[in-house]
Protein backbone atom coordinates (compact mmCIF):
# COMPACT_ATOMS: atom_id res chain seq x y z
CA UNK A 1 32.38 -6.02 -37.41
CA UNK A 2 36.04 -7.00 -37.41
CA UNK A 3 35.84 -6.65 -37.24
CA UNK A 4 35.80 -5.58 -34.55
CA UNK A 5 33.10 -4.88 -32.14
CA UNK A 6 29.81 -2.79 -31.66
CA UNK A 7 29.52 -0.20 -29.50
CA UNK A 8 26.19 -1.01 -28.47
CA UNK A 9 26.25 2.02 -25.55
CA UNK A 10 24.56 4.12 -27.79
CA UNK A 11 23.26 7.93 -26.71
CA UNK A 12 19.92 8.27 -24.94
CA UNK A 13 17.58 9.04 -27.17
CA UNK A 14 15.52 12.02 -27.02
CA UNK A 15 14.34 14.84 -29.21
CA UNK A 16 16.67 17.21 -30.71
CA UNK A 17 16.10 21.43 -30.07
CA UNK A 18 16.70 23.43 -32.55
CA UNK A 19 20.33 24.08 -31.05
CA UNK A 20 21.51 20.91 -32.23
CA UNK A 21 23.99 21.09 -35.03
CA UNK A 22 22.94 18.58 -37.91
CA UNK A 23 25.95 17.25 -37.69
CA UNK A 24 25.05 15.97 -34.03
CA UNK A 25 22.01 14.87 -35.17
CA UNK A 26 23.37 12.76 -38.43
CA UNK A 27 25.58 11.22 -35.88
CA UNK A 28 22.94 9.98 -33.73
CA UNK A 29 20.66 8.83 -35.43
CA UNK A 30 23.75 6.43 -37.44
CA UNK A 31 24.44 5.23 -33.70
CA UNK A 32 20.87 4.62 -33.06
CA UNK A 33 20.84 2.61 -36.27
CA UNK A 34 23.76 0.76 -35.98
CA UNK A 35 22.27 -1.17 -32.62
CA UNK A 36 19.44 -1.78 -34.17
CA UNK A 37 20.87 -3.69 -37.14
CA UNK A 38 23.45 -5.09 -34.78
CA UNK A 39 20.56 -6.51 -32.81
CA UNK A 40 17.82 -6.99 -35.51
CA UNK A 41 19.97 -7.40 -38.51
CA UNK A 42 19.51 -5.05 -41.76
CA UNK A 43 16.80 -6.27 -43.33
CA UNK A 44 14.28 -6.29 -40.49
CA UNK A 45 15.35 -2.52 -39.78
CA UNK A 46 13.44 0.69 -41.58
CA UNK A 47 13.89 3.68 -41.68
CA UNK A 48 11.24 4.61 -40.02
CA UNK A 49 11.71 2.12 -36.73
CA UNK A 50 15.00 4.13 -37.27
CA UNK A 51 13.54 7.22 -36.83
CA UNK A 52 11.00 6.89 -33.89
CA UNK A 53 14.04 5.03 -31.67
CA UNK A 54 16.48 8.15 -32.57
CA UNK A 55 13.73 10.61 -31.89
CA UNK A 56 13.88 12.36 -35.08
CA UNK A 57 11.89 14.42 -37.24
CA UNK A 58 11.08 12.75 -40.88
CA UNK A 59 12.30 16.09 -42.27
CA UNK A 60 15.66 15.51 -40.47
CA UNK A 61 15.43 11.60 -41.94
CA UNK A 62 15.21 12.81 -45.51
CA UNK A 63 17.72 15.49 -44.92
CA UNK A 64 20.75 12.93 -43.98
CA UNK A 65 19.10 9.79 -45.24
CA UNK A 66 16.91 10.12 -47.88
CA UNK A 67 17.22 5.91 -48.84
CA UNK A 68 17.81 3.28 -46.83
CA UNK A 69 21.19 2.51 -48.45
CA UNK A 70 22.46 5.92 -47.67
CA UNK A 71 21.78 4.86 -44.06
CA UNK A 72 23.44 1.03 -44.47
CA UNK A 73 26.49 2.68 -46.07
CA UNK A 74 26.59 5.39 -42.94
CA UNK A 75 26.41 2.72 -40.82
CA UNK A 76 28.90 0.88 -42.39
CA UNK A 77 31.36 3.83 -41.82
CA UNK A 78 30.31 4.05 -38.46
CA UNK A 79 31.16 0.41 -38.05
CA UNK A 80 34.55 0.91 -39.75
CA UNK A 81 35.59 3.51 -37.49
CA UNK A 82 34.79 1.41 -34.55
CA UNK A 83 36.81 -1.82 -35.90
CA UNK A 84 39.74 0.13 -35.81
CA UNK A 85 39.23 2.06 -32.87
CA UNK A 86 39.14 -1.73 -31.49
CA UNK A 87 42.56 -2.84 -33.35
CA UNK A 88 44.21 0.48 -31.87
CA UNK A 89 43.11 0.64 -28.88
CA UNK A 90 41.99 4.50 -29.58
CA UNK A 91 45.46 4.93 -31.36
CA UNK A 92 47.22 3.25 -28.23
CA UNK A 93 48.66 0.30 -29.84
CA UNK A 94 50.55 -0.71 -32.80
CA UNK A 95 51.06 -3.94 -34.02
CA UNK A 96 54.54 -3.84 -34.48
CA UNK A 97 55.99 -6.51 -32.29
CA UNK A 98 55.16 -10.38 -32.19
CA UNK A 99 53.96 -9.65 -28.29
CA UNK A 100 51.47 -6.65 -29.89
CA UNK A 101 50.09 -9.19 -32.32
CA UNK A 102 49.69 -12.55 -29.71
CA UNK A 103 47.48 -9.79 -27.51
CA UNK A 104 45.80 -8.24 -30.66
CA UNK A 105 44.80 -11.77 -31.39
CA UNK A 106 43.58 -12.84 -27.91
CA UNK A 107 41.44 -9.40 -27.77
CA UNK A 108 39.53 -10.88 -30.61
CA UNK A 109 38.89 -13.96 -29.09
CA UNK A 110 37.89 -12.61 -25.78
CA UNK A 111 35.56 -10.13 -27.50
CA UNK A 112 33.94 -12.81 -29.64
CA UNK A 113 33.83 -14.65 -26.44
CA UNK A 114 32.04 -11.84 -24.74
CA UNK A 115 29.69 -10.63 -27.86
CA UNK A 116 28.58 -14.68 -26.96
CA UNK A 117 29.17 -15.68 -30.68
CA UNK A 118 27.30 -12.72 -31.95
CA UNK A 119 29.03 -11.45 -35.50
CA UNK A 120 26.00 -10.13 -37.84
CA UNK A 121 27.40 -6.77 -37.51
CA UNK A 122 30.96 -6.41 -38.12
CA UNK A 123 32.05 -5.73 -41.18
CA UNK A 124 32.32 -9.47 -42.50
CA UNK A 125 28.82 -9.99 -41.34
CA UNK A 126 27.35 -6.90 -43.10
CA UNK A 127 28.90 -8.21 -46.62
CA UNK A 128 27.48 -11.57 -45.58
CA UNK A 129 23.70 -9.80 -44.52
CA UNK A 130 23.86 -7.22 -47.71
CA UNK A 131 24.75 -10.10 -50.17
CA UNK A 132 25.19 -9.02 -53.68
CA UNK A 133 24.93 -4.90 -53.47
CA UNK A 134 25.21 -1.56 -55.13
CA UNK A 135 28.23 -0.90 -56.16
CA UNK A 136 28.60 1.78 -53.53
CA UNK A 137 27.75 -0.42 -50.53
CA UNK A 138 30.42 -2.65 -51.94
CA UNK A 139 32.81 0.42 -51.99
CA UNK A 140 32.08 1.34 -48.47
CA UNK A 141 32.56 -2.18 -46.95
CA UNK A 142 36.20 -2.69 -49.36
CA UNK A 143 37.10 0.81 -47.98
CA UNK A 144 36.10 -0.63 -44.15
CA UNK A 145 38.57 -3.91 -44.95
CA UNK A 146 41.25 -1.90 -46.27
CA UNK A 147 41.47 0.23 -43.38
CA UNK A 148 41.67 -2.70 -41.46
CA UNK A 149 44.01 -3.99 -43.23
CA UNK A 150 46.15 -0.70 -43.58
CA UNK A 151 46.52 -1.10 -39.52
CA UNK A 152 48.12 -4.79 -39.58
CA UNK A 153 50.19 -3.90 -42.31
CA UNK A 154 51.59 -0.57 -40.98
CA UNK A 155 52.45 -2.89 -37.74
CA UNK A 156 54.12 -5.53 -39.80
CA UNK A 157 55.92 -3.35 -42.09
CA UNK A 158 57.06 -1.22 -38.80
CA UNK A 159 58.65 -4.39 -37.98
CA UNK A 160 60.23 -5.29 -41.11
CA UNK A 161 62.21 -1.57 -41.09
CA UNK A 162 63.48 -2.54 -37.75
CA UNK A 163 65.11 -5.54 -39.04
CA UNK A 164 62.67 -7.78 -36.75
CA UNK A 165 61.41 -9.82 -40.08
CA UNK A 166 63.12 -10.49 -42.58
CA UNK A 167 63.98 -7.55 -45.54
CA UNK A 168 61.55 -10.33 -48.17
CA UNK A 169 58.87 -10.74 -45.60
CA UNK A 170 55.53 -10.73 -48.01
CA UNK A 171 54.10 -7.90 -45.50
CA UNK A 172 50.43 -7.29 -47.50
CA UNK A 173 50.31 -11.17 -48.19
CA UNK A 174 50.92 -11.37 -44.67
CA UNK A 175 48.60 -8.92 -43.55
CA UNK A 176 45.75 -10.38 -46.00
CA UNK A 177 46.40 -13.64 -44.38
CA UNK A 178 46.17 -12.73 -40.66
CA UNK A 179 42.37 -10.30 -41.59
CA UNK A 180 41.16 -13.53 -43.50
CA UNK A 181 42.40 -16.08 -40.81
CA UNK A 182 40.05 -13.52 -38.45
CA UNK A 183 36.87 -13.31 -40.52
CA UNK A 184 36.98 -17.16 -41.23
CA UNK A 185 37.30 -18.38 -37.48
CA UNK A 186 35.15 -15.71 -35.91
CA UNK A 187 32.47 -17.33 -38.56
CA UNK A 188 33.07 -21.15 -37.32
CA UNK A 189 33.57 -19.89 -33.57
CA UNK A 190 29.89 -18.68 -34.07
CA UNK A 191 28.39 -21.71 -36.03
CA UNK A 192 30.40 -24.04 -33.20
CA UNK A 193 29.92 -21.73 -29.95
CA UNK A 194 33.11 -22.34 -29.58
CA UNK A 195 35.86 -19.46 -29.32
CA UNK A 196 38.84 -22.77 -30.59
CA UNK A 197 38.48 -22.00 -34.12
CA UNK A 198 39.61 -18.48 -34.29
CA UNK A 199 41.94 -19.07 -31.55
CA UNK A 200 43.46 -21.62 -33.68
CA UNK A 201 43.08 -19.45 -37.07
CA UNK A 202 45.02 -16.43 -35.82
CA UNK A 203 47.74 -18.12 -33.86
CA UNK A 204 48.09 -20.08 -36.42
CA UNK A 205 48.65 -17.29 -38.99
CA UNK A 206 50.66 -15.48 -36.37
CA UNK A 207 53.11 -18.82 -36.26
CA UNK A 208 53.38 -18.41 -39.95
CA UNK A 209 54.64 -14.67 -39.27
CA UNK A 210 57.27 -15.42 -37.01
CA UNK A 211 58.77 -17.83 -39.69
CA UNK A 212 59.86 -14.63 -41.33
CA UNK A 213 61.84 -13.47 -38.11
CA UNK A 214 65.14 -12.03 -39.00
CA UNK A 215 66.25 -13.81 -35.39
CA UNK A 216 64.48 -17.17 -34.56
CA UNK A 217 62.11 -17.06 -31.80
CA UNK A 218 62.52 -18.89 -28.78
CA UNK A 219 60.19 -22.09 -28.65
């Protein structure tokens, strides 16, 4: 999630040869498992259902993922990677302009629009599936946030150096606003079926950001 989107184009599966690094083969099967808890959820997914729909060997399971947490925290980095592959663009885009930010914001809202509400598997709705976890999990979804979070403030403080906010512009307040304002109204645009609510949430927020502009914005 934020999260973020699934990449749910996952590689064909098929048996490995003996050619195959492990790294490949790690990688795969944390692809194969991420669409199946994206489409399943965590708790209904094994890891052996894992295992037949990656085409691996149970040596190569207990080799990379001995426990089923090693495989939800995997999957979990997997996930992170892909939120911010999402907020860049691939490295493309910073969000260092209001203009960056207004499209940044109606990405989200067209990809919750497209997902068709579905949120169980970005990052919010991991923590939200795992509940109260080891201590480890926990680590591995704060580290996926904080990356997150590391991207909208980069953007924001970019701006601030440039003189386009203000030199006391709160920029990780501002940040932590504008990730929060995401998580809570992608979770009532999927409860309502309704993209409004995170529309509303991260315009909103991103109103409340242009109050810091060193020059006042045009109405």
């Amino acid at each position: 999630m934020g999260e973020a989107v699934v990449n749910t184009n996952l590689p064909e599966v098929g048996a490995f040869d003996a050619a195959t690094s492990s790294r490949a083969v790690r990688a795969h099967i944390v692809a194969v498992a991420a669409g199946l808890m994206f489409d399943r959820g965590v708790a209904r997914v094994g890891l052996d259902r894992v295992r037949r729909a990656a085409g691996a060997s149970e040596a190569e399971m207990v080799e990379h993922f001995p426990t089923k947490r090693a495989l939800v925290r995997a999957v979990i980095a997997w996930q992170s990677d892909r939120v911010i592959e999402f907020n860049t663009q691939a490295g493309t885009v910073a969000l260092d302009s209001f203009e960056a930010l207004r499209a940044w914001a109606d990405r989200h809202v067209d990809m919750q629009r497209a997902l068709d509400f579905v949120i169980g598997f970005r990052l919010g709705g991991l923590a939200g599936q795992l509940g109260v976890c080891d201590t480890e999990t926990r680590a591995e979804l704060a580290s996926g946030f904080d990356r997150w979070w590391s991207v909208v403030r980069s953007g924001l403080a970019a701006m601030q150096s440039r003189g386009v906010l203000v030199p006391d512009a709160p920029v990780e307040s501002l940040a932590t606003a504008l990730i929060a304002a995401h998580q809570g109204g992608a979770l009532l645009a999927q409860v309502k079926r309704d993209v409004a609510p995170l529309h509303h949430a991260l315009h909103g927020v991103l109103d409340f950001i242009e109050s810091f502009a060193a020059e006042p914005m045009a109405p």
